[in-house]
Protein backbone atom coordinates (compact mmCIF):
# COMPACT_ATOMS: atom_id res chain seq x y z
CA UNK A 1 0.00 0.00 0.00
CA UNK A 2 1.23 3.21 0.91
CA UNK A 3 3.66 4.66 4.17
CA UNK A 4 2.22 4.52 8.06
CA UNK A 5 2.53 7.61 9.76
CA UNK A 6 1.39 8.37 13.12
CA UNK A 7 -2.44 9.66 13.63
CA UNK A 8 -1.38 13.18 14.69
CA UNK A 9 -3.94 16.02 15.27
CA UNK A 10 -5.75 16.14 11.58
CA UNK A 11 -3.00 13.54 9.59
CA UNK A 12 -5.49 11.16 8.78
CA UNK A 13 -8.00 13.45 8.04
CA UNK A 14 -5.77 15.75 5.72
CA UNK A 15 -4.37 12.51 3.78
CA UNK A 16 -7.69 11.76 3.00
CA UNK A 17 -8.78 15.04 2.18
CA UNK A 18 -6.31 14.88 -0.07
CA UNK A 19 -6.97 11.48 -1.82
CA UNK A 20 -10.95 12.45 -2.27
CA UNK A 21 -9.71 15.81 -4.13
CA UNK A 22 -7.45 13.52 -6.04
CA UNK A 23 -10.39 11.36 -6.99
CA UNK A 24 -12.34 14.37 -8.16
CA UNK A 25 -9.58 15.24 -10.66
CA UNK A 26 -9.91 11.60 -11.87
CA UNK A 27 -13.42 11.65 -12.23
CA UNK A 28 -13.03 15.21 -14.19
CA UNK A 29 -10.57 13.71 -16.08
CA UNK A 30 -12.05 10.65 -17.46
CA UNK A 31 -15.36 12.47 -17.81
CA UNK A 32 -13.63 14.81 -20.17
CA UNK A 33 -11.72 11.85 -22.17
CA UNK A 34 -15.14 10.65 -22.67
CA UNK A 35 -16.74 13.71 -23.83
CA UNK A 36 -13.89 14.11 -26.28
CA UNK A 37 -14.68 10.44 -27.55
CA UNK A 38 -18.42 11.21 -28.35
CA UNK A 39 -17.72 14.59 -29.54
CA UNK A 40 -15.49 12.97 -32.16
CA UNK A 41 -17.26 9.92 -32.92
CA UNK A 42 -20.85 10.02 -32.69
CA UNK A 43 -21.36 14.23 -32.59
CA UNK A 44 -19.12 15.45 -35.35
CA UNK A 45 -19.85 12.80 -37.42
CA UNK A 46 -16.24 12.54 -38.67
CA UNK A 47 -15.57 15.76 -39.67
CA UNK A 48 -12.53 17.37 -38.77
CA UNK A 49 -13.63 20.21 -36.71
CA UNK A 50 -15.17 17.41 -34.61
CA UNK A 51 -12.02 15.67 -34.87
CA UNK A 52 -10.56 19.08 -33.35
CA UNK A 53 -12.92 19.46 -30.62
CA UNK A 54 -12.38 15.69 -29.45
CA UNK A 55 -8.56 15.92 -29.79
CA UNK A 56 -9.20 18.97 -27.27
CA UNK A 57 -11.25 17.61 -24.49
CA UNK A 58 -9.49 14.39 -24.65
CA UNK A 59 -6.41 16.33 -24.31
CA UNK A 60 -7.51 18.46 -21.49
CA UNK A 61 -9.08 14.94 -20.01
CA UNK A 62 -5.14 13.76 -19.70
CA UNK A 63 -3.42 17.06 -18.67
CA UNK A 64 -5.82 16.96 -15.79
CA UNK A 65 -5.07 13.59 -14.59
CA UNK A 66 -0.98 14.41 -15.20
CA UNK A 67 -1.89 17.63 -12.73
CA UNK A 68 -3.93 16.00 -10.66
CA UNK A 69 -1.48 12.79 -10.10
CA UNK A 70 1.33 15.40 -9.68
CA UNK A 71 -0.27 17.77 -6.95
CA UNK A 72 -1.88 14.77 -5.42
CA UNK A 73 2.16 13.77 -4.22
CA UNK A 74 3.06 17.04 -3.85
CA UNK A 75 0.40 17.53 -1.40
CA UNK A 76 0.93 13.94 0.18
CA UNK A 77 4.79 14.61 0.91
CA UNK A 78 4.11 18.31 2.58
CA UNK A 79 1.64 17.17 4.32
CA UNK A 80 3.90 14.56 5.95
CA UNK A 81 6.26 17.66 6.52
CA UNK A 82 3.48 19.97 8.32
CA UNK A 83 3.03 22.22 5.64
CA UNK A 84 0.08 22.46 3.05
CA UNK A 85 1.11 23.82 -0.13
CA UNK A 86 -1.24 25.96 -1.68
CA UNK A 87 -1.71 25.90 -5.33
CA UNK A 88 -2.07 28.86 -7.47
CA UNK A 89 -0.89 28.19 -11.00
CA UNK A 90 -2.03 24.98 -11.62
CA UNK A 91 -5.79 26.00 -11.11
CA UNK A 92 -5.25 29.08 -13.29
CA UNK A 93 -4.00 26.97 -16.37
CA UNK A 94 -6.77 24.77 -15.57
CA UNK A 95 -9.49 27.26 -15.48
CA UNK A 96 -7.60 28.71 -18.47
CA UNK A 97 -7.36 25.67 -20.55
CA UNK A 98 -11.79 25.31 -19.73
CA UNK A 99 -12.37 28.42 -20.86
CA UNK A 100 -10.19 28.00 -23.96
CA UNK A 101 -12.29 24.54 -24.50
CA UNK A 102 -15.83 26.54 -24.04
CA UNK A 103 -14.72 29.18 -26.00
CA UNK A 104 -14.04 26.89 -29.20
CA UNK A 105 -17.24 24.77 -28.34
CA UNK A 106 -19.59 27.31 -28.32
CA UNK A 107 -17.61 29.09 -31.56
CA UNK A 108 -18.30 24.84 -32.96
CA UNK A 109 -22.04 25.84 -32.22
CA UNK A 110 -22.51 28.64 -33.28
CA UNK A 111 -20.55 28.79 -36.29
């Protein structure tokens, strides 16, 4: 499994904390990997702007679980130290990349 450490004050309770937000990002993840796959295969209907619009979200899908697999160690090791790191660019490429991703899919709609 993983390392024992000793139940101090909130440990246990920040480790798992920790592991639900890291579950989250999976979830977001694979939901946007699948998105991407019916975007591009049953909503586009094989044309290439679909093809676009699935490469994006299934992109997105795996730069999300890279992020969340990476902060969800990060966290996991400072934690162990006493600190809590707090995160400020990954969430703004995130929220960057989304709004990048909305702003071509509702351009796809519209246009």
């Amino acid at each position: 499994m993983g390392d024992v450490v000793e139940n101090l004050a909130s440990t246990a309770r920040d480790h798992l904390a920790n592991e639900r937000t890291f579950l989250a990002w999976v979830r977001t993840a694979l939901g946007l990997v699948g998105l991407g796959v019916v975007i591009e295969r049953w909503v586009a209907g094989g044309e290439r702007l679909g093809l676009l619009a699935g490469l994006a979200f299934i992109s997105f899908g795996g730069l999300s679980l890279i992020y969340a697999v990476g902060r969800y160690l990060w966290v996991a090791k400072n934690l162990e130290r006493g600190l809590f790191p707090v995160a400020i660019r990954g969430p703004v490429v995130v929220a960057i990349g989304a709004l990048f991703v909305t702003v071509a899919s509702m351009l796809y709609i519209l246009l």
